[in-house]
Structures are given as C-alpha cells and as structure tokens.
N, C-alpha and C. Protein backbone atom coordinates (compact mmCIF):
# COMPACT_ATOMS: atom_id res chain seq x y z
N UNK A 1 0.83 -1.20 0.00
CA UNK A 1 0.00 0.00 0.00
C UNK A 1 0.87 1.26 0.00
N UNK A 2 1.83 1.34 0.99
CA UNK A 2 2.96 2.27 0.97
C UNK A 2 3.62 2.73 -0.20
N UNK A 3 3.76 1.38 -1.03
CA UNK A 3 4.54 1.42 -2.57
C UNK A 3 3.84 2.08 -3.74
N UNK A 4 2.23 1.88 -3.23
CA UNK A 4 1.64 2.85 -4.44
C UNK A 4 1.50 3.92 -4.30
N UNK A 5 1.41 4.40 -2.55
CA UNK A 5 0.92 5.82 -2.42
C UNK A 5 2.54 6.18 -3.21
N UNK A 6 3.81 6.10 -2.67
CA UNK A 6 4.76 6.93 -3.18
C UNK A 6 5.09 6.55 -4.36
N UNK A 7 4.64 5.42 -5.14
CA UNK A 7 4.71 5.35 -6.68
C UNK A 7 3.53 6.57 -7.47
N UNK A 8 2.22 6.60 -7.00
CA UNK A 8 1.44 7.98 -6.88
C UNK A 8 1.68 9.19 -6.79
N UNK A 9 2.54 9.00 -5.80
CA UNK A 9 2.89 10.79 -5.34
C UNK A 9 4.02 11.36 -6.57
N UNK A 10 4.92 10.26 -6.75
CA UNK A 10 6.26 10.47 -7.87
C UNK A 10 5.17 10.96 -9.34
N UNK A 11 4.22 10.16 -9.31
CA UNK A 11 3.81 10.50 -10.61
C UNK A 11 3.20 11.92 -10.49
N UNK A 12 2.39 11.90 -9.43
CA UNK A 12 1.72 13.69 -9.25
C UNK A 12 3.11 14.59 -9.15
N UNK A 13 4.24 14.32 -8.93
CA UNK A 13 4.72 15.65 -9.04
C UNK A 13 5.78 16.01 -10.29
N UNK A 14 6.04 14.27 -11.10
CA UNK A 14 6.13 14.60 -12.38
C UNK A 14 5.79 15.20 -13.36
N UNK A 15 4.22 15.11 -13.69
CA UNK A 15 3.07 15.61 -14.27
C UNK A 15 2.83 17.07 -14.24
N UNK A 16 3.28 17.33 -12.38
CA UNK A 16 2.48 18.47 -12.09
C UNK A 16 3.39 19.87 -12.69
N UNK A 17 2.24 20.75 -13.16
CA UNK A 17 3.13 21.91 -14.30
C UNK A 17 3.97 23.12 -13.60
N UNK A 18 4.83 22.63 -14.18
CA UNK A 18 6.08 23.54 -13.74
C UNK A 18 6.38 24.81 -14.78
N UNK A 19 7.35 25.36 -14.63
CA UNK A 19 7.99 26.75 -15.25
C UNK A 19 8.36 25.70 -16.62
N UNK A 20 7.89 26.53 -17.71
CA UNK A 20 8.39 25.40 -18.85
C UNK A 20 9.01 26.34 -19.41
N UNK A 21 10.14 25.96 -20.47
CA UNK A 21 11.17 26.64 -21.28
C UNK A 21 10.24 27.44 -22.01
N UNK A 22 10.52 28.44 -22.92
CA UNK A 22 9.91 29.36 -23.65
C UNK A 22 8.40 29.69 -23.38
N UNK A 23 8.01 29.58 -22.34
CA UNK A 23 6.67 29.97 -21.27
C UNK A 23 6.93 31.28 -20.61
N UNK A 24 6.79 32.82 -20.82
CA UNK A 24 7.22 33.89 -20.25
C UNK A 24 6.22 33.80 -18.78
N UNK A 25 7.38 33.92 -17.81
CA UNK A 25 6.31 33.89 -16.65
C UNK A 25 6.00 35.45 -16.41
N UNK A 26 5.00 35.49 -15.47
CA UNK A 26 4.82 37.18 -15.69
C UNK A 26 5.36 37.72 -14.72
N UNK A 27 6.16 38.62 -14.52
CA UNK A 27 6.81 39.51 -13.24
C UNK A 27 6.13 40.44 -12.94
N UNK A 28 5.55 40.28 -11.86
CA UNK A 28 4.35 41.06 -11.05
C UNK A 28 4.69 42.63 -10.70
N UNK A 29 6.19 42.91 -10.49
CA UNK A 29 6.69 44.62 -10.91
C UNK A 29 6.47 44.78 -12.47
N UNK A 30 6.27 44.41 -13.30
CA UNK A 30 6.12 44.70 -14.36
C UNK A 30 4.79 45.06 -14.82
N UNK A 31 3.99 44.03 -14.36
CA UNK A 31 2.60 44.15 -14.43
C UNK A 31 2.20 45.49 -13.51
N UNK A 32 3.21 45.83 -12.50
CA UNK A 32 2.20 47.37 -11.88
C UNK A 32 2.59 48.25 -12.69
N UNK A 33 3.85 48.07 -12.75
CA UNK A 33 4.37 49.31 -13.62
C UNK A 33 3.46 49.50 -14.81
N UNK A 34 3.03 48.43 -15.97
CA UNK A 34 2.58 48.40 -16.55
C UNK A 34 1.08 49.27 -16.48
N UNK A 35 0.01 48.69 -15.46
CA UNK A 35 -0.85 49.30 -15.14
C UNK A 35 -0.49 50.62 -14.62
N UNK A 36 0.12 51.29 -14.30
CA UNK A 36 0.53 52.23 -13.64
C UNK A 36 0.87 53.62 -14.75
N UNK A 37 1.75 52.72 -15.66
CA UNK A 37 2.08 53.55 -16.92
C UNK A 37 3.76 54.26 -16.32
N UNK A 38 4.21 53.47 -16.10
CA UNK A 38 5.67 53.95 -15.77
C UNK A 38 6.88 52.73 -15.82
N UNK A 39 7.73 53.84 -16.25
CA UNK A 39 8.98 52.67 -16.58
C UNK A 39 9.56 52.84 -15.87
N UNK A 40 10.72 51.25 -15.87
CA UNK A 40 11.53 50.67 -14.84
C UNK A 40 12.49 51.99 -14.28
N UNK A 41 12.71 51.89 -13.19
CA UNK A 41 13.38 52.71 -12.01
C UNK A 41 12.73 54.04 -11.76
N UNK A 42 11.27 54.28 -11.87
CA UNK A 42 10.91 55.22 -11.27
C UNK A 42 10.54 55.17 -9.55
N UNK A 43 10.91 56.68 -9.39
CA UNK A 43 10.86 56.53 -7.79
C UNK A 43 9.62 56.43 -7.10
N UNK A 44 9.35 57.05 -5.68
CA UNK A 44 7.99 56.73 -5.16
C UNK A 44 7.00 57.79 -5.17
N UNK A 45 7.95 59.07 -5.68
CA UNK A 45 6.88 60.56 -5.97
C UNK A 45 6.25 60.17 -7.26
N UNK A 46 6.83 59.34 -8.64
CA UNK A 46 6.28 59.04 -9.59
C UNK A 46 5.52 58.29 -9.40
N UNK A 47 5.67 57.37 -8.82
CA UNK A 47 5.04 56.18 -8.76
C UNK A 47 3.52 56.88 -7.73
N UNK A 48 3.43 57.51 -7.13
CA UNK A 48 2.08 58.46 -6.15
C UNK A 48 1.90 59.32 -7.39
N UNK A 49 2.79 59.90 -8.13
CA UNK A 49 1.82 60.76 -8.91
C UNK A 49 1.05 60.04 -10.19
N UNK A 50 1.88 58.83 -10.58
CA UNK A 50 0.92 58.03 -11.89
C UNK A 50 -0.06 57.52 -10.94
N UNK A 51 -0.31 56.97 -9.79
CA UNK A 51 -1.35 56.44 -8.88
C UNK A 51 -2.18 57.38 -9.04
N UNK A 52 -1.82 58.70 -8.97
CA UNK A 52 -3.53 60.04 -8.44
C UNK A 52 -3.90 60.08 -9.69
N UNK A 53 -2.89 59.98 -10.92
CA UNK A 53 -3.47 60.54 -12.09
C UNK A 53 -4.66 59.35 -12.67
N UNK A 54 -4.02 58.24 -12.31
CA UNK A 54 -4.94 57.08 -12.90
C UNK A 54 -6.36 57.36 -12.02
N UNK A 55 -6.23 57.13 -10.91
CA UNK A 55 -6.93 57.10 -9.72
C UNK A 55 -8.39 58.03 -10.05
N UNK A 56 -7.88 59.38 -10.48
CA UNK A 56 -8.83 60.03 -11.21
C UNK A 56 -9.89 59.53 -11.74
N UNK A 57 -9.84 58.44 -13.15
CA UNK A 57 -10.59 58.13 -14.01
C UNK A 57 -11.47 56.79 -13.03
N UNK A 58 -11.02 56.10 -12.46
CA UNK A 58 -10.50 54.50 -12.18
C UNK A 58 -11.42 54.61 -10.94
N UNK A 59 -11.83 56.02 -9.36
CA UNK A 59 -12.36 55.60 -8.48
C UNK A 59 -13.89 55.56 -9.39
N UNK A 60 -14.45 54.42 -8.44
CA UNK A 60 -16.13 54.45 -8.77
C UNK A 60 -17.02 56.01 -8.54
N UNK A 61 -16.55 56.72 -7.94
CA UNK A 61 -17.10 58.16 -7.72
C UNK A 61 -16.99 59.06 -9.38
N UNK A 62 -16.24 58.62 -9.91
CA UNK A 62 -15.74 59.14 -10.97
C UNK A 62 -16.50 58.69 -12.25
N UNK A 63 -17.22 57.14 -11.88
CA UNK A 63 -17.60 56.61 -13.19
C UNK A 63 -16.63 55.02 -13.22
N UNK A 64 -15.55 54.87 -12.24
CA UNK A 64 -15.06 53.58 -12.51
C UNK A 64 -15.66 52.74 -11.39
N UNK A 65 -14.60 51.71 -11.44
CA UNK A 65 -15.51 50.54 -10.29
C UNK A 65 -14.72 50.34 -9.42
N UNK A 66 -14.90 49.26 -8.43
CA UNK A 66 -13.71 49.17 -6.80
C UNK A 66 -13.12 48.51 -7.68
N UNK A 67 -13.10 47.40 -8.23
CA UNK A 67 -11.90 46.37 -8.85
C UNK A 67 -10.67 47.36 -9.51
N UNK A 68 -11.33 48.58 -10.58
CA UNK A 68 -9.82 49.06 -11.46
C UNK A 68 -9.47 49.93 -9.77
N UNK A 69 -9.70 50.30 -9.14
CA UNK A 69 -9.61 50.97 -7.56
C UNK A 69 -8.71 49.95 -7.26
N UNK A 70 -8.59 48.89 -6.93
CA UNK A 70 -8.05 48.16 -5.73
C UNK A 70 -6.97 48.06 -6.94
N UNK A 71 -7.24 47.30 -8.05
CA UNK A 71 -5.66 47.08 -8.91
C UNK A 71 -4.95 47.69 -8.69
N UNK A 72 -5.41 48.97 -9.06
CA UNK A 72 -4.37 50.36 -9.01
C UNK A 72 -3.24 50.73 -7.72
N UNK A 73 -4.40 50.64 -6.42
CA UNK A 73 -3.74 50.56 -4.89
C UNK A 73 -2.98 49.46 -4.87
N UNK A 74 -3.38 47.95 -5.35
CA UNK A 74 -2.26 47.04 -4.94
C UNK A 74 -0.67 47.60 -6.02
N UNK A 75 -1.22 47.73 -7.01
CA UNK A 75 0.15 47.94 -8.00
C UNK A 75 0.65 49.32 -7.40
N UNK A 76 0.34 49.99 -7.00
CA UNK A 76 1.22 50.88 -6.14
C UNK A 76 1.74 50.50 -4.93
N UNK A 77 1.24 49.74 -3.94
CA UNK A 77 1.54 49.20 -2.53
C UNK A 77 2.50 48.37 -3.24
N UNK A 78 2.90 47.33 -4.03
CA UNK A 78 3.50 46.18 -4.35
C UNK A 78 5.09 47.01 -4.55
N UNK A 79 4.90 48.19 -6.06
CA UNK A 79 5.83 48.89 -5.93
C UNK A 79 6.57 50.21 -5.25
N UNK A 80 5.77 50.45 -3.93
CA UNK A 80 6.89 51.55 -2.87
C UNK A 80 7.10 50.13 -2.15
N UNK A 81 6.38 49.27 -1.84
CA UNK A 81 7.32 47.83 -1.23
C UNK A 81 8.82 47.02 -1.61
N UNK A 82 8.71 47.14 -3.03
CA UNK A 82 9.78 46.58 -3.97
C UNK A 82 10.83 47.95 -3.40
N UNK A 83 10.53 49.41 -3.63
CA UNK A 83 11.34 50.61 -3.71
C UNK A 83 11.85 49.95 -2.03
N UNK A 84 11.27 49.93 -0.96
CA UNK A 84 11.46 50.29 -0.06
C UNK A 84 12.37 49.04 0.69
N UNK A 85 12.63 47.54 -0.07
CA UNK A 85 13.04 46.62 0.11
C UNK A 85 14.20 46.56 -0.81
N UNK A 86 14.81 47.79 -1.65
CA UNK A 86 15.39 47.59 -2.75
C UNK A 86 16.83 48.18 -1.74
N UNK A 87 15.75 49.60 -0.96
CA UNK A 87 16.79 50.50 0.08
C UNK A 87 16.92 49.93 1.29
N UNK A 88 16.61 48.72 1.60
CA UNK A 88 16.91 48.32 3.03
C UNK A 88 18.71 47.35 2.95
C-alpha cells in the first residue's frame, strides 16, 4: 500500500506543471508598472503621482468601479514595497 501511495505521489509531481522553457512567466513589478504607466526605475513621488493621475478616471465616484480601484492601490503598494526593500 505504501509502494503505491509513493509510486502515486512520484507521478503527481512529475506531471504536475512547472515553469516550462519558452513559457514567459509574468513579473508582477512589471505588471504594476505596466498598469501604472511607468517605466523601470521610477521613484515613489512618480510612482504616487501616476497612482492620483490614474486614480482620477479608475475611483467608482468618478464613473469607474472598486476592482480598477483596488488594482491600481495594490500595484502601487506592491511597488513603494519593492522601492522600499530595494533601500533596506
């Protein structure tokens, strides 16, 4: 019984999907920046001022919804975190 569970388990973690060659994984600073509209090595005054400018269109008071709201806040929180772990 022992022999199949770990003949089982070998096969589940053979199978199971990994990082595959020519598969771009996505880098999650990229993706804020991206949403954000700013390129690599901007600081944290840019990075607050592309936040207010988006923020504008994007709160639900404005005409947008909580979801483009919260994206926006996490992709800013993610990158003064990255800034602020870059200077420690």
């Amino acid at each position: 019984m022992a022999l199949w569970f770990l003949l089982g388990a070998f096969a589940l973690w053979w199978v199971w999907p990994r990082g595959r060659a020519g598969v771009k994984q996505i880098d999650p600073l990229a993706a804020a920046r991206a949403q954000l509209g700013l390129e690599r090595g901007a600081g944290a005054d840019a990075i607050e001022a592309a936040f207010r400018a988006q923020l504008h269109s994007a709160h639900p008071d404005a005409g947008g919804s909580d979801e483009a709201t919260r994206g926006l806040t996490e992709a800013r929180d993610l990158l003064l975190r990255s800034l602020k772990r870059a200077s420690d």
